[in-house]
C-alpha atoms as a PDB file:
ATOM      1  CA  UNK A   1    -118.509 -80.033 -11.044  1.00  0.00           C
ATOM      2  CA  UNK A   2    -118.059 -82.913 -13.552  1.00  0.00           C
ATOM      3  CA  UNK A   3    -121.489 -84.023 -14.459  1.00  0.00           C
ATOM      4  CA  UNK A   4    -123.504 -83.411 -17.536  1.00  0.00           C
ATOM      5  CA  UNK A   5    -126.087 -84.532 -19.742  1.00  0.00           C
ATOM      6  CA  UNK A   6    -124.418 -87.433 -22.037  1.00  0.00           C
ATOM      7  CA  UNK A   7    -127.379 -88.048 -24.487  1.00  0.00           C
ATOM      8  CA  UNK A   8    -130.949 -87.732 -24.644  1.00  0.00           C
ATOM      9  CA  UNK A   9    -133.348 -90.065 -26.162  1.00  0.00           C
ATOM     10  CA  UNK A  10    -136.949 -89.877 -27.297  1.00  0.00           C
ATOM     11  CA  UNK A  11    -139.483 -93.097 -28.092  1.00  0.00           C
ATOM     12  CA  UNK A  12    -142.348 -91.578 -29.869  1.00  0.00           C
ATOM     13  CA  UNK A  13    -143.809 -94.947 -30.520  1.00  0.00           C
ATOM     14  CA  UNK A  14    -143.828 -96.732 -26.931  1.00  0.00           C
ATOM     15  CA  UNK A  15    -141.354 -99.676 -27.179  1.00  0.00           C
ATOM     16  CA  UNK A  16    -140.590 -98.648 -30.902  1.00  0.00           C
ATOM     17  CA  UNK A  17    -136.982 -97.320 -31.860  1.00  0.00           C
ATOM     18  CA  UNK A  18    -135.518 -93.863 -30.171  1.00  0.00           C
ATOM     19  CA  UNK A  19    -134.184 -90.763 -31.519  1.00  0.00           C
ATOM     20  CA  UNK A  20    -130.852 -89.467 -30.536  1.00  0.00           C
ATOM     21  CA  UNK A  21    -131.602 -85.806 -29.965  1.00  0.00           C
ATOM     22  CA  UNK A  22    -129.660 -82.617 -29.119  1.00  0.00           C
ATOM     23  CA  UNK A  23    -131.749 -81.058 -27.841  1.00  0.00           C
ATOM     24  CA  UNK A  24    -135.719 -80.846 -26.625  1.00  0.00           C
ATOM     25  CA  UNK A  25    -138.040 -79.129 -25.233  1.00  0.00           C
ATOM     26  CA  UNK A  26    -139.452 -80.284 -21.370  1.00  0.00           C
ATOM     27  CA  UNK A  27    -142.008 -80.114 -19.087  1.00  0.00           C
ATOM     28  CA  UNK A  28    -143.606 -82.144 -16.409  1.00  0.00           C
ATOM     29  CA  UNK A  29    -145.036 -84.586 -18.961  1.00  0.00           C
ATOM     30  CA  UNK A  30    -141.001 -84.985 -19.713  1.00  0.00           C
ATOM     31  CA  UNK A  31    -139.200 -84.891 -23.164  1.00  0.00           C
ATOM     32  CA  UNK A  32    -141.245 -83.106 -26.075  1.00  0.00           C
ATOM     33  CA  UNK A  33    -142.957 -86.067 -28.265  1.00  0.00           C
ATOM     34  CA  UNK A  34    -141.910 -88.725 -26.489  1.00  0.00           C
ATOM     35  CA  UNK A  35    -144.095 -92.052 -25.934  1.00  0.00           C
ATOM     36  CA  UNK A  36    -147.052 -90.083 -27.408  1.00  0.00           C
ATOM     37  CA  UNK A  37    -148.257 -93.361 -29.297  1.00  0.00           C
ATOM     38  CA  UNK A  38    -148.724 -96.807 -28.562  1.00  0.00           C
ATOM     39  CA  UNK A  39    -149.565 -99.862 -30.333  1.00  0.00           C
ATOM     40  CA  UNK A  40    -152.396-101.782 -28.878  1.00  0.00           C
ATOM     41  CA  UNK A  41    -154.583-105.040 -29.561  1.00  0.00           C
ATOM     42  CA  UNK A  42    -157.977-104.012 -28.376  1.00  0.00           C
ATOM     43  CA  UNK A  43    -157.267-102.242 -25.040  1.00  0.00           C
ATOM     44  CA  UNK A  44    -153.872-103.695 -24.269  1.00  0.00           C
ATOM     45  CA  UNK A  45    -150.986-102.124 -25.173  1.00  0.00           C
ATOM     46  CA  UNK A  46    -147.908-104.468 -26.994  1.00  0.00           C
ATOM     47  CA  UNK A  47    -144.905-104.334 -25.853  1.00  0.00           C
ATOM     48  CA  UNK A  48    -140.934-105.581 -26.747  1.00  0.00           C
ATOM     49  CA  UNK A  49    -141.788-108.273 -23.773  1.00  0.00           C
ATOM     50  CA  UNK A  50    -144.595-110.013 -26.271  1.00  0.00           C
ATOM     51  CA  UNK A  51    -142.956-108.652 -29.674  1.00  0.00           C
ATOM     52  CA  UNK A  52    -139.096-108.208 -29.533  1.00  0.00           C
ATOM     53  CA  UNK A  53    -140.002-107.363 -33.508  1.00  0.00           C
ATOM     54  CA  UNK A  54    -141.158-103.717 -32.669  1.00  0.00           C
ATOM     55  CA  UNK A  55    -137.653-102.754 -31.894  1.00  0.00           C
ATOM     56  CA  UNK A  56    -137.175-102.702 -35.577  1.00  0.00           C
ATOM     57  CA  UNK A  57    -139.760-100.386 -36.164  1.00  0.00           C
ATOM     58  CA  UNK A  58    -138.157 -96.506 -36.365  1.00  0.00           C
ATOM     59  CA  UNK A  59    -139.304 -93.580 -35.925  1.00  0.00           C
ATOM     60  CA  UNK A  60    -138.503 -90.316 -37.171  1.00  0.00           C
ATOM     61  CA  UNK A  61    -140.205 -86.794 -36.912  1.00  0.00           C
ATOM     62  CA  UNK A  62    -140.121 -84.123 -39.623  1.00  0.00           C
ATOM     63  CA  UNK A  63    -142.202 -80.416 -39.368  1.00  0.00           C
ATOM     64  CA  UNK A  64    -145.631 -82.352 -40.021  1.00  0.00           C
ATOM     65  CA  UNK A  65    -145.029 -85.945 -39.408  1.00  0.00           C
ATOM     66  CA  UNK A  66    -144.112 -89.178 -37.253  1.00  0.00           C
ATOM     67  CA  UNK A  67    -142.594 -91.427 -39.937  1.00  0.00           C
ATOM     68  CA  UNK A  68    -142.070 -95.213 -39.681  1.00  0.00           C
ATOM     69  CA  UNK A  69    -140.039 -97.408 -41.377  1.00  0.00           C
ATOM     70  CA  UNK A  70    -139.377-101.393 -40.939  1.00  0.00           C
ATOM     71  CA  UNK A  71    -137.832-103.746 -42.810  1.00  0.00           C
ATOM     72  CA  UNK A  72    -139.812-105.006 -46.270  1.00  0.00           C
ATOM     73  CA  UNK A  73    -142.170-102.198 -45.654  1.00  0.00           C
ATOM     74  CA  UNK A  74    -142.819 -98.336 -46.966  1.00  0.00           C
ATOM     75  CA  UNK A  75    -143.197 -95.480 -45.715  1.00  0.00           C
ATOM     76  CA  UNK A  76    -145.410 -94.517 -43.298  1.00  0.00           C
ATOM     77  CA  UNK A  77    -146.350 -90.923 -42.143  1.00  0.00           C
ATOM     78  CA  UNK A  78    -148.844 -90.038 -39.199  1.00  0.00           C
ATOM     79  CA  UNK A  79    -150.031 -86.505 -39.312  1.00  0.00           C
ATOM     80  CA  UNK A  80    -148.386 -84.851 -36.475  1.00  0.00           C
ATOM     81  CA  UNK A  81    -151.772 -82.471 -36.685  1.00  0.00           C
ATOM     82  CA  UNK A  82    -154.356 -84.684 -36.068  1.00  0.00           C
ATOM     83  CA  UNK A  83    -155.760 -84.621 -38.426  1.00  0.00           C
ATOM     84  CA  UNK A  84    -155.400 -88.942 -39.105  1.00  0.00           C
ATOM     85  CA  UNK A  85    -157.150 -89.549 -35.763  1.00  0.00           C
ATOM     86  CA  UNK A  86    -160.677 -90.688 -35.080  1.00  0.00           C
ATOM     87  CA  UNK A  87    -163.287 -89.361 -34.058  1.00  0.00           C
ATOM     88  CA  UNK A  88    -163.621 -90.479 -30.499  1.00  0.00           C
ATOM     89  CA  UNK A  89    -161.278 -91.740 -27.978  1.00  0.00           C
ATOM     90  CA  UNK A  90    -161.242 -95.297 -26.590  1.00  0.00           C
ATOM     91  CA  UNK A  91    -160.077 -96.705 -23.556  1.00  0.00           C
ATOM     92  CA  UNK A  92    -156.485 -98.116 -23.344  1.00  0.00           C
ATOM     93  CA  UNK A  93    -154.245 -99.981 -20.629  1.00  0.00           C
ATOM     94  CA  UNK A  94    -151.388 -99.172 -19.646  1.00  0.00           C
ATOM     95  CA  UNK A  95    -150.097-101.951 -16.579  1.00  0.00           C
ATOM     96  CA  UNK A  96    -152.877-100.665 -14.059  1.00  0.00           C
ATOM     97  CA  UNK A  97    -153.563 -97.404 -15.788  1.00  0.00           C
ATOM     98  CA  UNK A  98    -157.084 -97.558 -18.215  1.00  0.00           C
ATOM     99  CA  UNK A  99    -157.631 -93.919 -20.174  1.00  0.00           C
ATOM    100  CA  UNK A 100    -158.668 -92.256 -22.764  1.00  0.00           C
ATOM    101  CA  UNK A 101    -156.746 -92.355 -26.168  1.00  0.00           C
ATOM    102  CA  UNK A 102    -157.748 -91.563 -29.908  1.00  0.00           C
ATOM    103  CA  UNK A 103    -156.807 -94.462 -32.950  1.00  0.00           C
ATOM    104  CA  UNK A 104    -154.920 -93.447 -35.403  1.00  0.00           C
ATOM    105  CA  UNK A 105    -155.700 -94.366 -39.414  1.00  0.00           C
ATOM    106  CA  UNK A 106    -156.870 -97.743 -40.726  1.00  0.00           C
ATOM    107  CA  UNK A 107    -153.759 -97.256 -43.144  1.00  0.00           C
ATOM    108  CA  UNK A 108    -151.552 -97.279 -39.667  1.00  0.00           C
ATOM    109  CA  UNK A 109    -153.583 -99.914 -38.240  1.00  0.00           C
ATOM    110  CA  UNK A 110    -152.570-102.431 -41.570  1.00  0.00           C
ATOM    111  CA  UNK A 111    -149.388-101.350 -41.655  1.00  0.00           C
ATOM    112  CA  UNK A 112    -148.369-102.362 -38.042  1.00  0.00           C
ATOM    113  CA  UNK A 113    -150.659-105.332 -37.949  1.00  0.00           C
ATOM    114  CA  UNK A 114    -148.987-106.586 -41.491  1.00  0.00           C
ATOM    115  CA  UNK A 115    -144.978-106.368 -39.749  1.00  0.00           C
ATOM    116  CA  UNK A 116    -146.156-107.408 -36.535  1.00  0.00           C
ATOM    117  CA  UNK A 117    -147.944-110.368 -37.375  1.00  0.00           C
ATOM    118  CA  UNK A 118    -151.079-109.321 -34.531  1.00  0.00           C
ATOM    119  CA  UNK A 119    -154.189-107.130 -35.311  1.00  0.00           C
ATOM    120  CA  UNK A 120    -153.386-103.953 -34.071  1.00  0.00           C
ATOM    121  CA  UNK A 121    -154.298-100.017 -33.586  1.00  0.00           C
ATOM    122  CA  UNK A 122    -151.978 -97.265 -33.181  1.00  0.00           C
ATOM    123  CA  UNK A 123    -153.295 -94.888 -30.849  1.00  0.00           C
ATOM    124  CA  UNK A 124    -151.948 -91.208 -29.466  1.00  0.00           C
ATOM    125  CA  UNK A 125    -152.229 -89.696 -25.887  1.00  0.00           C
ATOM    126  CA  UNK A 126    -153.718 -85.958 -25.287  1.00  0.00           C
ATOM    127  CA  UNK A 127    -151.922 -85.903 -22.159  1.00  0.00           C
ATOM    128  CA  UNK A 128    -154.406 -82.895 -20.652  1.00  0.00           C
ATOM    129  CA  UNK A 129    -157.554 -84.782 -21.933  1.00  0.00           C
ATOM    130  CA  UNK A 130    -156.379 -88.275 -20.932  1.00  0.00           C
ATOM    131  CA  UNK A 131    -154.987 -87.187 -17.342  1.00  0.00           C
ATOM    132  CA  UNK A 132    -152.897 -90.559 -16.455  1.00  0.00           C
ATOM    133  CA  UNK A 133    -150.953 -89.277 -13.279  1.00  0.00           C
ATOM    134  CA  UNK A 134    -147.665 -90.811 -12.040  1.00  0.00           C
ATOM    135  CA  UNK A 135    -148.172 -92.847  -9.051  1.00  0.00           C
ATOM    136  CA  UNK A 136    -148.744 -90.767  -5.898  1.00  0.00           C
ATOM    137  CA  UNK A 137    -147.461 -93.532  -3.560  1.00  0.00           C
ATOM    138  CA  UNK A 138    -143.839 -93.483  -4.805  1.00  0.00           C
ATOM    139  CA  UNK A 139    -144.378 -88.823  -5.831  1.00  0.00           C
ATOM    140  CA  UNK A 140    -145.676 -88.878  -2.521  1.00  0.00           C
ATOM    141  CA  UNK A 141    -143.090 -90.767  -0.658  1.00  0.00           C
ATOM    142  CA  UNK A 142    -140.428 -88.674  -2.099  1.00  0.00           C
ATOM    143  CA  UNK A 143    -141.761 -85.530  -0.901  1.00  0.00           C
ATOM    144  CA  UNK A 144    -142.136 -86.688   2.395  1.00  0.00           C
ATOM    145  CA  UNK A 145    -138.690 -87.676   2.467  1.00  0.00           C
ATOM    146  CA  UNK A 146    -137.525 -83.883   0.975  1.00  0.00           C
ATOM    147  CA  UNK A 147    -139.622 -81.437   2.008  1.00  0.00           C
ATOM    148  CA  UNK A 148    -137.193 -78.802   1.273  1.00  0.00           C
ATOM    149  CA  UNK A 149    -136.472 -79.584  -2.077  1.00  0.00           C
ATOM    150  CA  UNK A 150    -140.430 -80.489  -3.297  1.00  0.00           C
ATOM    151  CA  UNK A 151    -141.548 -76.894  -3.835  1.00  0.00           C
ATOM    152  CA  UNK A 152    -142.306 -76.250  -7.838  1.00  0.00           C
ATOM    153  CA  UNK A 153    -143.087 -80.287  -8.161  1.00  0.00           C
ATOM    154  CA  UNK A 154    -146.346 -81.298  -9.317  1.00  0.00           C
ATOM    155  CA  UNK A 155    -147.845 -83.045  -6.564  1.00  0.00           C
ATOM    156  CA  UNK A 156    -149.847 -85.248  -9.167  1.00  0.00           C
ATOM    157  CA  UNK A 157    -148.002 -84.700 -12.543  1.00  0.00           C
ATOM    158  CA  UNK A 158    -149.778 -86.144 -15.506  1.00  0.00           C
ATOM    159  CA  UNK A 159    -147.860 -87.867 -18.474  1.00  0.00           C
ATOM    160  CA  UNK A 160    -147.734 -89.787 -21.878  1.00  0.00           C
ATOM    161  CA  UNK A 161    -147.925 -94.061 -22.372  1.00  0.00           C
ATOM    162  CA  UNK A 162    -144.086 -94.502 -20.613  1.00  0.00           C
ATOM    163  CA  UNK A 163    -144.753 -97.528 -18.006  1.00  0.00           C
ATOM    164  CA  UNK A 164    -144.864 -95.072 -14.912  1.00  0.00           C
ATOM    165  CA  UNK A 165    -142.807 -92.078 -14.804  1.00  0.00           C
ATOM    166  CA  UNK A 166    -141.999 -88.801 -17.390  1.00  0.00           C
ATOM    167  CA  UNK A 167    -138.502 -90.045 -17.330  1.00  0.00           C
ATOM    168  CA  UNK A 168    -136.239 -92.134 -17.103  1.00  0.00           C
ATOM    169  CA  UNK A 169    -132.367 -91.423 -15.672  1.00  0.00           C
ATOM    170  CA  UNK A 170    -129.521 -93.713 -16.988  1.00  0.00           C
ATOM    171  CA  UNK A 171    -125.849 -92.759 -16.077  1.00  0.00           C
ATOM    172  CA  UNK A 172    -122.712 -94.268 -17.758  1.00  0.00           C
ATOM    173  CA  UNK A 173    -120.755 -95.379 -15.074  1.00  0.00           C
ATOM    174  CA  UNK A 174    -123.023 -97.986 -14.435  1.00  0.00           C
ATOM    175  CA  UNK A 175    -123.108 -99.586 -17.917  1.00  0.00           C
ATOM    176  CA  UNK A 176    -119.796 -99.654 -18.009  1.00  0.00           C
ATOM    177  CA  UNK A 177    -119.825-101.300 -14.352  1.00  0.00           C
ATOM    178  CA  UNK A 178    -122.130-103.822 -15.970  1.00  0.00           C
ATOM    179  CA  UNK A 179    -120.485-104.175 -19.540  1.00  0.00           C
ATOM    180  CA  UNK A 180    -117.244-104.950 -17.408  1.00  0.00           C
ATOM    181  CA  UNK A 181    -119.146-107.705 -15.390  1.00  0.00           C
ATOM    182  CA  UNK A 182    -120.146-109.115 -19.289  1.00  0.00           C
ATOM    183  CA  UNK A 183    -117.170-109.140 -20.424  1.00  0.00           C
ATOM    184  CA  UNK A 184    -115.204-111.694 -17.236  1.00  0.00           C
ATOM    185  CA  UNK A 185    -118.179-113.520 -18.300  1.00  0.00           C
ATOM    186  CA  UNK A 186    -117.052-113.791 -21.620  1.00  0.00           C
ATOM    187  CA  UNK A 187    -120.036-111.405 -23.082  1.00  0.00           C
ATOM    188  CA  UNK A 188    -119.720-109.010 -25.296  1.00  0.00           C
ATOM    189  CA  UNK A 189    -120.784-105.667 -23.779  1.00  0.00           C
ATOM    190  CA  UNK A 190    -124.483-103.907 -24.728  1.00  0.00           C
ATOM    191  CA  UNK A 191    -124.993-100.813 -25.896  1.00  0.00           C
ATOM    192  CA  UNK A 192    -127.256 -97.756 -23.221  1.00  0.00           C
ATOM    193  CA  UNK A 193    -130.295 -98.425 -25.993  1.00  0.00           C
ATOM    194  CA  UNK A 194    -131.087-101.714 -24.275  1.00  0.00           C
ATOM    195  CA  UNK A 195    -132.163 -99.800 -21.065  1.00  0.00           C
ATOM    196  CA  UNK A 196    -134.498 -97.192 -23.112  1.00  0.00           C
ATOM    197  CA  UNK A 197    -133.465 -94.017 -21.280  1.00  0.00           C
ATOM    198  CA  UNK A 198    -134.595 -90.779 -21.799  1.00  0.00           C
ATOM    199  CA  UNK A 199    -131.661 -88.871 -20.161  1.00  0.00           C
ATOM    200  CA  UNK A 200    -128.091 -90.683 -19.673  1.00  0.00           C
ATOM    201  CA  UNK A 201    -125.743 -88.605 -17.370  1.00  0.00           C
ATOM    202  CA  UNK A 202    -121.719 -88.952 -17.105  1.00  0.00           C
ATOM    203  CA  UNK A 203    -119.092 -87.523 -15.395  1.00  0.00           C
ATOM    204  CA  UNK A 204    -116.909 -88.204 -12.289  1.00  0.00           C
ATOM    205  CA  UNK A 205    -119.428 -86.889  -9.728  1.00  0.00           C
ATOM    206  CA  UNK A 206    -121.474 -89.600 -10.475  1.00  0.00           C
ATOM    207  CA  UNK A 207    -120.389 -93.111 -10.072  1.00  0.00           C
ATOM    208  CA  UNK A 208    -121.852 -96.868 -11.138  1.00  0.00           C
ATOM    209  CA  UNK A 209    -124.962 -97.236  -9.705  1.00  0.00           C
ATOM    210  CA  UNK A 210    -124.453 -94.040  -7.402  1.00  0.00           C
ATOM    211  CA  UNK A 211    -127.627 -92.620  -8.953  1.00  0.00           C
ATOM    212  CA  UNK A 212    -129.869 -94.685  -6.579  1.00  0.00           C
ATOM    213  CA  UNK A 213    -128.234 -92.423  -3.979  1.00  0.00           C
ATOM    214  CA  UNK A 214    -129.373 -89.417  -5.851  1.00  0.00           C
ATOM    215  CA  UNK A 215    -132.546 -86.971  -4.676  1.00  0.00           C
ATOM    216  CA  UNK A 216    -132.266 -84.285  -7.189  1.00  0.00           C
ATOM    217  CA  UNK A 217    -130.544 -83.204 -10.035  1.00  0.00           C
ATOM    218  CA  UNK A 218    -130.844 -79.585 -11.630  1.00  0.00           C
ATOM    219  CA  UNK A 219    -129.851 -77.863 -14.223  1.00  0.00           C
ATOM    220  CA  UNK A 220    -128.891 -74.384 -13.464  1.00  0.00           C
ATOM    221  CA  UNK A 221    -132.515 -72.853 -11.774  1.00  0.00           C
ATOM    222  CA  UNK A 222    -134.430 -73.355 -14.616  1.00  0.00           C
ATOM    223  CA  UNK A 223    -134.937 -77.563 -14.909  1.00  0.00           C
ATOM    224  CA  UNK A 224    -134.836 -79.952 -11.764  1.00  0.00           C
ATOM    225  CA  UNK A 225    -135.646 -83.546 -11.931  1.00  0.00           C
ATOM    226  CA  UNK A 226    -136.497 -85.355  -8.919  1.00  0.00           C
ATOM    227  CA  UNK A 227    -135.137 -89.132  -8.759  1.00  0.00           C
ATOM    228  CA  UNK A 228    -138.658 -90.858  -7.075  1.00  0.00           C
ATOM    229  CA  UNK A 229    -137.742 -94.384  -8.314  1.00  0.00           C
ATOM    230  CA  UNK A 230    -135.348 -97.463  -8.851  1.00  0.00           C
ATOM    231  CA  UNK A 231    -136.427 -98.476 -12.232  1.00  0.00           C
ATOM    232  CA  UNK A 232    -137.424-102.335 -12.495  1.00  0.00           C
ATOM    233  CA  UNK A 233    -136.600-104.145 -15.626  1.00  0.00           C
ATOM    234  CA  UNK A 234    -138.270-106.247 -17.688  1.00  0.00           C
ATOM    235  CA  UNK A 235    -137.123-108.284 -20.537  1.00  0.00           C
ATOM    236  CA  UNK A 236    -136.669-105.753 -22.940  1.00  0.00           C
ATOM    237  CA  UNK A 237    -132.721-105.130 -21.971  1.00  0.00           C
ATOM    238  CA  UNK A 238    -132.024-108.762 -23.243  1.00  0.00           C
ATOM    239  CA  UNK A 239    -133.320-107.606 -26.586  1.00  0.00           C
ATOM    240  CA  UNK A 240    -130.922-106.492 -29.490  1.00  0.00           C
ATOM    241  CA  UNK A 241    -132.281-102.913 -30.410  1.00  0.00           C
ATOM    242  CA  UNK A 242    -130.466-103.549 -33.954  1.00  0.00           C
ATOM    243  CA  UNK A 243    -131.662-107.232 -34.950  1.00  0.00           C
ATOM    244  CA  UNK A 244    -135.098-107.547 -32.718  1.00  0.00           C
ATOM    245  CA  UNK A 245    -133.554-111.076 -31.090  1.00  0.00           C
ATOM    246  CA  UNK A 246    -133.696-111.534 -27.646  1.00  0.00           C
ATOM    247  CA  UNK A 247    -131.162-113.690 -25.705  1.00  0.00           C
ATOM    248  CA  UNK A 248    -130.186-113.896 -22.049  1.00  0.00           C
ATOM    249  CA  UNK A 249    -128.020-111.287 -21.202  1.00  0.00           C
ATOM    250  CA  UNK A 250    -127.527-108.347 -19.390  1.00  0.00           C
ATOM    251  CA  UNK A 251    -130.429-110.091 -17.801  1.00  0.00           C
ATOM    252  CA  UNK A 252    -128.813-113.090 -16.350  1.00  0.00           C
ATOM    253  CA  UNK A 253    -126.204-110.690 -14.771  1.00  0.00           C
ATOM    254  CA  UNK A 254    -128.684-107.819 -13.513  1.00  0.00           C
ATOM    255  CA  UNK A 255    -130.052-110.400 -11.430  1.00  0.00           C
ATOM    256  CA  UNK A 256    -127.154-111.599  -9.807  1.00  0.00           C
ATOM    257  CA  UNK A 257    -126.143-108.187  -9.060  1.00  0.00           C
ATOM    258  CA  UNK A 258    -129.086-105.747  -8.842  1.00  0.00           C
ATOM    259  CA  UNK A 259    -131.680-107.450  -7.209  1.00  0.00           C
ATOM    260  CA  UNK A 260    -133.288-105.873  -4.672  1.00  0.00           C
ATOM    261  CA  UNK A 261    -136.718-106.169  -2.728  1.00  0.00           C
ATOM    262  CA  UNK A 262    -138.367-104.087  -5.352  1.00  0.00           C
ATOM    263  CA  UNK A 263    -137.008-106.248  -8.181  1.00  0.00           C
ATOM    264  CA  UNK A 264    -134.113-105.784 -10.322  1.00  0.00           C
ATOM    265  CA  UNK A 265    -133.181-102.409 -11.248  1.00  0.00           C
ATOM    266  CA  UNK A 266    -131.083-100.198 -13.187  1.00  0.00           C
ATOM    267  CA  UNK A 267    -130.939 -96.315 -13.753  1.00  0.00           C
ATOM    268  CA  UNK A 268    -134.351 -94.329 -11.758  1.00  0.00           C
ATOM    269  CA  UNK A 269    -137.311 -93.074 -12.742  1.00  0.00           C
ATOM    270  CA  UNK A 270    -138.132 -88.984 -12.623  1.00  0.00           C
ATOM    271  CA  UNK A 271    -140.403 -86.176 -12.488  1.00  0.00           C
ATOM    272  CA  UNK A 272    -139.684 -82.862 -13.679  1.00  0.00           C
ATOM    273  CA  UNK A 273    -139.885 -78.980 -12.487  1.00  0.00           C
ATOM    274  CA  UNK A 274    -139.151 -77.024 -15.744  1.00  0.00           C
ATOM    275  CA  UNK A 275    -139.635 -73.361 -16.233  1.00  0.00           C
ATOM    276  CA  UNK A 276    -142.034 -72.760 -18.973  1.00  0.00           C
ATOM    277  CA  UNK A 277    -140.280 -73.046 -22.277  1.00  0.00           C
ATOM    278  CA  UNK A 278    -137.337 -74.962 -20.671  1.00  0.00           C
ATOM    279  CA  UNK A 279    -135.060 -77.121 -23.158  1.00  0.00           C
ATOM    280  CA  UNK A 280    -132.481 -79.818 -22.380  1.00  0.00           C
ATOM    281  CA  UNK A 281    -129.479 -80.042 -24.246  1.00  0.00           C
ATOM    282  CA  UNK A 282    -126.997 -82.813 -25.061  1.00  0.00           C
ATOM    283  CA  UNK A 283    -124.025 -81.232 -23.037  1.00  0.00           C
ATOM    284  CA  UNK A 284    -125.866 -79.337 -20.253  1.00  0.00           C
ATOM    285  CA  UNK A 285    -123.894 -79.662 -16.630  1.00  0.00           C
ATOM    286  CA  UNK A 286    -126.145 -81.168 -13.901  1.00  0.00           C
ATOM    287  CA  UNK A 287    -125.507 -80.471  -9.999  1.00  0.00           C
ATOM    288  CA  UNK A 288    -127.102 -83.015  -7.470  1.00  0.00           C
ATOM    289  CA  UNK A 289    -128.238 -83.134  -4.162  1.00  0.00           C
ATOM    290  CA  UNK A 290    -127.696 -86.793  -2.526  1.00  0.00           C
ATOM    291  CA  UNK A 291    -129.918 -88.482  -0.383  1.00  0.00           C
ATOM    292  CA  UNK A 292    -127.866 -88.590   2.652  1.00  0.00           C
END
């Protein structure tokens, strides 16, 4: 077997900066703290697609704290207890998806609506309480398709502010299929952060853009991840991660080569059967069962 788990990446601030991580804990909500806040005017959520900006806005997590830092401004820490939320929850949008969510400080609130130029909340997801569950059509269609692999999947799993899905799959092989394409193009090649994955796979099992072949990948008997998705992309890859500036590419060239009826797509989107207590780890080999 020659496939394993390349990176992992969390985005505790939806469409904020990742974390590289080693290591984290999963479940069927997907990668411990990840996408747990959003940034919202009234009930929308904002996103890199309106403010390319809030890629320059990182996050960190300590013992007690999500910190964020952007350029010009300080410091700021968000209890990781609570104990900076209001009192009641509010209704926020996600796409399609209105639920229940909880505001963060005023001191939050200032901070992001100073950098980001837009009067703004930042709000965090009790997953339980708010009970947004990944869409049943696509959950649904997979199972039909694999009965024998769907036992220990949530039928209906329930999960954070991500777009659709717990998580999303990336593998290697295909960037560099598509940095390769850049560069007879005479563009320089983008980094995996442009595509926002949680999990990015590599190894000679897997080939570019052979994950859309894939039904299920596992890790030993204890975590399986069921591929239920093509993921559709946005504008966000055509923004620089580093600088906030969007240009054209890989966009121009995703749709010339990965357009299909669903739209154009790169890496899939996943749910998760974990054990209880389950973590992933940077390293960990992956086996996978196709879909033919």
């Amino acid at each position: 077997m020659s496939l394993s788990v390349r990176s992992l990446h969390i985005y505790p601030v939806k469409s904020c900066a990742g974390i590289d991580v080693e290591a984290s804990p999963i479940d069927a909500a997907g990668l411990a703290y990840d996408r747990r806040w959003l940034i919202a005017a009234g009930a929308r959520f904002l996103t890199q697609r309106q403010l390319p900006a809030m890629a320059l806005v990182r996050t960190a997590l300590t013992a007690s704290h999500l910190q964020l830092t952007a350029p010009g401004m300080p410091l700021l820490e968000v209890p990781l207890d609570g104990s900076g939320l209001a009192g009641r929850d509010e209704p926020v949008t996600v796409w399609r998806d209105t639920f229940p969510a909880r505001a963060e400080s005023e001191a939050a609130a200032q901070w992001l609506s100073a950098f980001l130029g837009v009067s703004c909340r930042l709000y965090r997801i009790d997953i339980a309480g708010a009970g947004r569950v990944v869409s049943r059509d696509w959950v649904g269609r997979w199972r039909q398709e694999h009965a024998d692999l769907a036992a220990g999947f949530e039928a209906s799993p329930v999960f954070g502010f991500a777009d659709g899905f717990p998580l999303l799959i990336a593998n290697q092989a295909s960037l560099d299929e598509l940095n390769a394409q850049l560069r007879t193009k005479g563009h320089p090649p983008v980094p995996m952060d442009r595509f926002r994955p949680n999990i990015v796979l590599a190894g000679e099992d897997l080939g570019a853009y052979e994950e859309d072949h894939v039904a299920l990948l596992a890790r030993g008997d204890d975590i399986r991840f069921a591929l239920v998705k093509p993921c559709t992309r946005c504008s966000i890859p055509d923004v620089d991660q580093r600088t906030g500036q969007r240009g054209d590419e890989p966009g121009l060239t995703l749709t010339a080569t990965r357009s299909v009826e669903l739209g154009v797509v790169f890496g899939q989107n996943a749910i998760v059967d974990a054990r209880p207590g389950a973590v992933l780890r940077v390293g960990d080999e992956m086996s996978v069962e196709w879909n033919f």
